[in-house]
PDB file of N, CA and C in Angstrom:
ATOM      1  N   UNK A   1     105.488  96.355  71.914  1.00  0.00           N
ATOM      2  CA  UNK A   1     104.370  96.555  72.805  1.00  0.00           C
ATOM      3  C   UNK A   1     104.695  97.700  73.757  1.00  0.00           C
ATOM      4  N   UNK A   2     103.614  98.715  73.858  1.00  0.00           N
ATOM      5  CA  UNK A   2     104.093 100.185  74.812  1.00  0.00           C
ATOM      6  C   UNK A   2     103.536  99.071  76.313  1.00  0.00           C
ATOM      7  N   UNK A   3     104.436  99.970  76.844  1.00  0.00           N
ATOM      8  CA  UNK A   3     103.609  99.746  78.434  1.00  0.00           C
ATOM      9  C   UNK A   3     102.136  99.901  78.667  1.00  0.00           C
ATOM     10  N   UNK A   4     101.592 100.820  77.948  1.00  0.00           N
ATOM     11  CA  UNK A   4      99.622 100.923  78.814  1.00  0.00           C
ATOM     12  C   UNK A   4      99.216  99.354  77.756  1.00  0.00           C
ATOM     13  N   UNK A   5      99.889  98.581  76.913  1.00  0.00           N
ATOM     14  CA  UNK A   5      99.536  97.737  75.926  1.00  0.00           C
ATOM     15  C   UNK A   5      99.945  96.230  76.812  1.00  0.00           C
ATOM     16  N   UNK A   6     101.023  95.941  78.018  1.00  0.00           N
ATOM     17  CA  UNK A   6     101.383  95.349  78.728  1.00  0.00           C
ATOM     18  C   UNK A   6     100.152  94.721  79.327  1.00  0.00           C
ATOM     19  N   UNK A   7     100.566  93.296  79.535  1.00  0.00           N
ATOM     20  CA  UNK A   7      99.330  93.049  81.081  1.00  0.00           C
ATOM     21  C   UNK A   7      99.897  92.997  82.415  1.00  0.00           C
ATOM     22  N   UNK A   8      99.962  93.428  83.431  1.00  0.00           N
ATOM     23  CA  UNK A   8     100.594  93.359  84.525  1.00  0.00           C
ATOM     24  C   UNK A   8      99.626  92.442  86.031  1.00  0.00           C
ATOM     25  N   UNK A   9     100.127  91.761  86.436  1.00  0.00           N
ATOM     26  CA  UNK A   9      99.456  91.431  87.577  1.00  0.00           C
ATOM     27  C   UNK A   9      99.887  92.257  88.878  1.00  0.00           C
ATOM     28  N   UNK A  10      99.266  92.024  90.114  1.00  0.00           N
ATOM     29  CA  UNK A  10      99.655  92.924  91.183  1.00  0.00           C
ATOM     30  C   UNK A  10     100.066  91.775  92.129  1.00  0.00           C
ATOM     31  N   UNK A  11     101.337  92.076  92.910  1.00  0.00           N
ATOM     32  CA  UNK A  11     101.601  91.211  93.892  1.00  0.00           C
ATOM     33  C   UNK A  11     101.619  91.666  94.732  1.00  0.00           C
ATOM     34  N   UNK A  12     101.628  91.259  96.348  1.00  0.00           N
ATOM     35  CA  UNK A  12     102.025  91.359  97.102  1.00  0.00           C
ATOM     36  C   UNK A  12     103.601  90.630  98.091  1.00  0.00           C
ATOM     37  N   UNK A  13     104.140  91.245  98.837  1.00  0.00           N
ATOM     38  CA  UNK A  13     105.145  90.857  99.612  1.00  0.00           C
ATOM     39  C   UNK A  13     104.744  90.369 101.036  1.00  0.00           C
ATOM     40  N   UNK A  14     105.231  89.169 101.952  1.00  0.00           N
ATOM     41  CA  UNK A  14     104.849  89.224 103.456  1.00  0.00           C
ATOM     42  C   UNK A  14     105.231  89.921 104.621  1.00  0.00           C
ATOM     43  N   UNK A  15     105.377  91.378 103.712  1.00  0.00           N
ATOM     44  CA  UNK A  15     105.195  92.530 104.388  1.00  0.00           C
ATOM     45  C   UNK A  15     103.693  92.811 104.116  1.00  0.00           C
ATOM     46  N   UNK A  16     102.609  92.773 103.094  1.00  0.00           N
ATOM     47  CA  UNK A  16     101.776  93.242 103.155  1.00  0.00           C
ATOM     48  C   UNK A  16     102.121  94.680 102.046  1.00  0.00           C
ATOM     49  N   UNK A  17     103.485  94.669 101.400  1.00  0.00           N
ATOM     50  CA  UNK A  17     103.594  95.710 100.714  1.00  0.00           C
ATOM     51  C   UNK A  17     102.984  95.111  99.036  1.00  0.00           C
ATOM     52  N   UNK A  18     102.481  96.260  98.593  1.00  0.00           N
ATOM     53  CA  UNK A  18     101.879  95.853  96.890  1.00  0.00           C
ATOM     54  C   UNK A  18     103.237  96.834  96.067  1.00  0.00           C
ATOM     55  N   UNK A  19     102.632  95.950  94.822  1.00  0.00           N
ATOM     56  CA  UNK A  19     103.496  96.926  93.655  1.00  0.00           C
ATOM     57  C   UNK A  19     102.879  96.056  91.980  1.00  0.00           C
ATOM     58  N   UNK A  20     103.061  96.314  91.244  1.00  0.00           N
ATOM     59  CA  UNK A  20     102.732  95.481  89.801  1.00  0.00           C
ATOM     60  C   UNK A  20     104.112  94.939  89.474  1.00  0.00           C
ATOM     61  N   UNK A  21     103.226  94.039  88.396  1.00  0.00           N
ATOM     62  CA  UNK A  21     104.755  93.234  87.990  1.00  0.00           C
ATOM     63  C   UNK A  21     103.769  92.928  86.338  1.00  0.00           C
ATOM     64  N   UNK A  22     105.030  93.173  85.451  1.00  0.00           N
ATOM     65  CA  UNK A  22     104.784  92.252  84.247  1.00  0.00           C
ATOM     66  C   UNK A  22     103.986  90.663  84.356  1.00  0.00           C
ATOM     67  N   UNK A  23     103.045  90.383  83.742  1.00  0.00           N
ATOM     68  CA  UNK A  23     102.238  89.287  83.760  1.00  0.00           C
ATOM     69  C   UNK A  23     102.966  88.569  82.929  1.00  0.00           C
ATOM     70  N   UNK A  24     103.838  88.842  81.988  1.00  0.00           N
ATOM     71  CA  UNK A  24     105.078  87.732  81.264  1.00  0.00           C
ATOM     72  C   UNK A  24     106.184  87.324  81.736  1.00  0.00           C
ATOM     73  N   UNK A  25     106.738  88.148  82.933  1.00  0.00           N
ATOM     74  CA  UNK A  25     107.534  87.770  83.538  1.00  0.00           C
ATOM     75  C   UNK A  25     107.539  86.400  84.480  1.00  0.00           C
ATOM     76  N   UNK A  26     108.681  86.106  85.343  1.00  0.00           N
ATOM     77  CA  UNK A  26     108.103  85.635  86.531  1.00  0.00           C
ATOM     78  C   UNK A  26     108.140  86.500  87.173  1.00  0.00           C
ATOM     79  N   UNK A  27     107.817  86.054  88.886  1.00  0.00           N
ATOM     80  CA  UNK A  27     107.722  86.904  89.965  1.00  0.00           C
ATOM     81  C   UNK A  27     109.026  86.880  90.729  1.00  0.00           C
ATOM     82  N   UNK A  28     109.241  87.753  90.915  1.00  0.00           N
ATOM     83  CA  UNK A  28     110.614  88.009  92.443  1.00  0.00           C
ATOM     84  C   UNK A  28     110.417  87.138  93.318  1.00  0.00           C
ATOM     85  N   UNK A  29     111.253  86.537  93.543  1.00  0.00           N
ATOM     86  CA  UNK A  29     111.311  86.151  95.112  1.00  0.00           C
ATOM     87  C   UNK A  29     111.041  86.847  96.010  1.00  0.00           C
ATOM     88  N   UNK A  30     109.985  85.978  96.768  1.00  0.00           N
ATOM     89  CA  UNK A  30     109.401  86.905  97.916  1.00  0.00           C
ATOM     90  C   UNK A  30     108.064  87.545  97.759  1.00  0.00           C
ATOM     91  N   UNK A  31     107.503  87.254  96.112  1.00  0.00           N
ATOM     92  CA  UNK A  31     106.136  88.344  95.926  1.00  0.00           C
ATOM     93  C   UNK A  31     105.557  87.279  95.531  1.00  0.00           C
ATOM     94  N   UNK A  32     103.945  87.230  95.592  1.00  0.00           N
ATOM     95  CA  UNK A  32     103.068  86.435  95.394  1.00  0.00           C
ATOM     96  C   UNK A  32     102.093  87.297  94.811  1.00  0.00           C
ATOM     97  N   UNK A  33     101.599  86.720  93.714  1.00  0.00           N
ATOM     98  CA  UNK A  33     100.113  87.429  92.823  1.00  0.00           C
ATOM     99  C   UNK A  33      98.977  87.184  93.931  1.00  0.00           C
ATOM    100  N   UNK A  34      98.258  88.221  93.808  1.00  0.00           N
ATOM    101  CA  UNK A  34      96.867  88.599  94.667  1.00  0.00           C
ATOM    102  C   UNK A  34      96.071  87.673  94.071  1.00  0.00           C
ATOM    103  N   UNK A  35      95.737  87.978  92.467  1.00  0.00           N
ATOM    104  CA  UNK A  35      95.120  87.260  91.882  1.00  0.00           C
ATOM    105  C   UNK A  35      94.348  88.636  90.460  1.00  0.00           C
ATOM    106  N   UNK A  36      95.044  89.752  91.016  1.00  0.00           N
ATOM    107  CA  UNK A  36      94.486  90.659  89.918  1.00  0.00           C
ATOM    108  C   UNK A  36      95.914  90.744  88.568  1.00  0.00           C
ATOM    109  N   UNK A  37      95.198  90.921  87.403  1.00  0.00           N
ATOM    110  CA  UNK A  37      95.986  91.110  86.504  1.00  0.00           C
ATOM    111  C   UNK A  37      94.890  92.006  85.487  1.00  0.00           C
ATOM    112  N   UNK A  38      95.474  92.407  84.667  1.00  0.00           N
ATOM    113  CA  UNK A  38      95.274  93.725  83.811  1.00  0.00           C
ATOM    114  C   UNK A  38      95.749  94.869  83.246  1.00  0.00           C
ATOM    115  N   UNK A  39      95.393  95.472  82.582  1.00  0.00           N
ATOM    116  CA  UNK A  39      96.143  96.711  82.095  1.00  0.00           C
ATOM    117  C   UNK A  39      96.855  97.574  83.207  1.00  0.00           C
ATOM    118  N   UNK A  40      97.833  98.016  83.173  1.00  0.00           N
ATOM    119  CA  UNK A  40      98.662  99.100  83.606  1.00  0.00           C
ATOM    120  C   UNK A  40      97.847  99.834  85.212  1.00  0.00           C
ATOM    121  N   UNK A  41      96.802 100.674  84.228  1.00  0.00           N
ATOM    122  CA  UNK A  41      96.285 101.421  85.208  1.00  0.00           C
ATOM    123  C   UNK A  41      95.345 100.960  85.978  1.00  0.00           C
ATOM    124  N   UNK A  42      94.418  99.852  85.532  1.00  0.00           N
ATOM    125  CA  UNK A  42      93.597  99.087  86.521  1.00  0.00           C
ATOM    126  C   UNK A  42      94.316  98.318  87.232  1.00  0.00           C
ATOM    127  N   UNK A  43      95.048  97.917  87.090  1.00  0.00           N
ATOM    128  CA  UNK A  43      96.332  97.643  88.527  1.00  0.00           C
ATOM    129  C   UNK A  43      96.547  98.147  89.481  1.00  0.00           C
ATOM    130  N   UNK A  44      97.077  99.310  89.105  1.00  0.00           N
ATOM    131  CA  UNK A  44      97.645 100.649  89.845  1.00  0.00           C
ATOM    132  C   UNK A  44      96.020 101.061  90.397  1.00  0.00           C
ATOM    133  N   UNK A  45      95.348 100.917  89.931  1.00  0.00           N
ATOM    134  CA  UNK A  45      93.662 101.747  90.904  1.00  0.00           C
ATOM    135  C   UNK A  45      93.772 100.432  91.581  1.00  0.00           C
ATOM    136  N   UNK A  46      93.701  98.819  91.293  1.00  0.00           N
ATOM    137  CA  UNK A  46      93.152  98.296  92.452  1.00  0.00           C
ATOM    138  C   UNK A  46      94.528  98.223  93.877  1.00  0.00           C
ATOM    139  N   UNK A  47      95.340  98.352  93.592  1.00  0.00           N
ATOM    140  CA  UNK A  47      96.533  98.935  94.287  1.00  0.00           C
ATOM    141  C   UNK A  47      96.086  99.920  95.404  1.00  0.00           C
ATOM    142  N   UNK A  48      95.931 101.047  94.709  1.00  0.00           N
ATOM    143  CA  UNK A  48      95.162 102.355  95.582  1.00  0.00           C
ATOM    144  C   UNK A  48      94.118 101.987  96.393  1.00  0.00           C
ATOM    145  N   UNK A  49      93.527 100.868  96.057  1.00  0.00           N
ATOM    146  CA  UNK A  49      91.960 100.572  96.838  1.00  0.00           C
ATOM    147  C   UNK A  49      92.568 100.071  97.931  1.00  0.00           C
ATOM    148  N   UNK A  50      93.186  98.653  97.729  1.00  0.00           N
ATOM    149  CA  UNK A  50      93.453  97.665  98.782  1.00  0.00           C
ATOM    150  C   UNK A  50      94.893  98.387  99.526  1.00  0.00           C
ATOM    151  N   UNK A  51      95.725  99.136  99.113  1.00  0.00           N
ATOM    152  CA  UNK A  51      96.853  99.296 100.383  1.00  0.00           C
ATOM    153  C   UNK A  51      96.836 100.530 100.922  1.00  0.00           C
ATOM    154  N   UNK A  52      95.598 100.769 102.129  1.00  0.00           N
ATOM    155  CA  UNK A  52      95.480 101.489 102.516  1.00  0.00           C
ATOM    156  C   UNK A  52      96.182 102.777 103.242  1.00  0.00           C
ATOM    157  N   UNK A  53      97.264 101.227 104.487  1.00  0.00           N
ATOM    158  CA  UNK A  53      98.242 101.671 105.081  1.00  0.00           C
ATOM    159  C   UNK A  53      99.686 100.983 104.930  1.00  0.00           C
ATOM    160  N   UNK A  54     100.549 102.207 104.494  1.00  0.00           N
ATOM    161  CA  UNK A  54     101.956 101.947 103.496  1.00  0.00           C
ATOM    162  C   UNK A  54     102.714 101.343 104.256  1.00  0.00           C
ATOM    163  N   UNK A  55     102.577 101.445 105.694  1.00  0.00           N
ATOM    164  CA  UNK A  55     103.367 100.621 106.643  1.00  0.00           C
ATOM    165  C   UNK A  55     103.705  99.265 106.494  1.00  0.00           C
ATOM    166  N   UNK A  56     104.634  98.410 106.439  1.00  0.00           N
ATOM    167  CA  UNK A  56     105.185  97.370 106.036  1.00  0.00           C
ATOM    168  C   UNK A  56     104.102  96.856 107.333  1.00  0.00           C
ATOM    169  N   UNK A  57     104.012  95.311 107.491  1.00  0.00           N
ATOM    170  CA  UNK A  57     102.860  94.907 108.059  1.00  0.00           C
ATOM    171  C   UNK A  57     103.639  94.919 109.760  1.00  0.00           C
ATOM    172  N   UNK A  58     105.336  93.993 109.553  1.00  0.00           N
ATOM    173  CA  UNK A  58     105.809  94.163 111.133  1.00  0.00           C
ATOM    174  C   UNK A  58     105.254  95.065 111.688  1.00  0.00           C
ATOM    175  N   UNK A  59     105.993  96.679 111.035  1.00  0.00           N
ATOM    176  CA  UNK A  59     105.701  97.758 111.879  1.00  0.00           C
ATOM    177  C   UNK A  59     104.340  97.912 112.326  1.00  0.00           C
ATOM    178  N   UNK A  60     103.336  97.505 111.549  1.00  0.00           N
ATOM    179  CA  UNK A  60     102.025  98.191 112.058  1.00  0.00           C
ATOM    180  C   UNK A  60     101.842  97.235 113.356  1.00  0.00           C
ATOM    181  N   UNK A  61     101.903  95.557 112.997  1.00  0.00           N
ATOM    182  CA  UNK A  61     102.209  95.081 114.309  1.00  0.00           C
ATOM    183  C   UNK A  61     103.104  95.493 115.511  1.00  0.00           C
ATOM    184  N   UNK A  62     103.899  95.517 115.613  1.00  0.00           N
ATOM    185  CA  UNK A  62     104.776  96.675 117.060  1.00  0.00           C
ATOM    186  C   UNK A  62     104.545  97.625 117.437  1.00  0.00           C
ATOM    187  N   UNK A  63     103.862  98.895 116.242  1.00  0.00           N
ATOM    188  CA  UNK A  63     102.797  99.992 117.050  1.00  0.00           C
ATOM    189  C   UNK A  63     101.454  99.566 117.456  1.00  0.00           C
ATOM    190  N   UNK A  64     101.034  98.572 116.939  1.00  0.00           N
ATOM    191  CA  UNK A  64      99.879  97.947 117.774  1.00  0.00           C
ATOM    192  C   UNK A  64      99.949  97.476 118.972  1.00  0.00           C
ATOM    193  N   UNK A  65     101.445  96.629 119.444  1.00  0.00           N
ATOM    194  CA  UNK A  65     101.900  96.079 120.722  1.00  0.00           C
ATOM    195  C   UNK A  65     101.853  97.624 121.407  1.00  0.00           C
ATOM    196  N   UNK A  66     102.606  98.659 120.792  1.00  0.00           N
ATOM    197  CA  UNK A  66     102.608  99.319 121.815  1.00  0.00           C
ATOM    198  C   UNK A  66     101.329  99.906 122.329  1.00  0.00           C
ATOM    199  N   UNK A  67     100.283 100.621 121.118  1.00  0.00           N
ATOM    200  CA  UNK A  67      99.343 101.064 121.819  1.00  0.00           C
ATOM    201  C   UNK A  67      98.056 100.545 122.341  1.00  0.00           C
TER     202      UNK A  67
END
């Protein structure tokens, strides 16, 4: 099986950080499925949609305290 032939789901971390993961695998410790799964690149686009800002979530919280 090539990779674009793979199904991948998209997880997230409680950072708020995304990335894909093999849908045959399990998941890493620490990542939780969104709930999207699919080919390769419709992953990777709904990826692009939803993580707007790359900032791990702490940080965006502590520049928020500050400003």
């Amino acid at each position: 099986m090539t990779q674009d032939e793979r199904v991948y789901r998209v997880v997230v971390n409680d950072e708020e950080q995304y990335s894909i993961w093999p849908a045959d695998r399990d998941l890493p410790p620490g990542w939780v499925a969104d709930g999207t799964e699919g080919p390769r690149a419709a992953c990777l686009a709904h990826v692009e949609r939803v993580w707007t800002d790359m900032r791990p979530r702490g940080l965006r919280e502590r520049m928020g305290q500050l400003g």
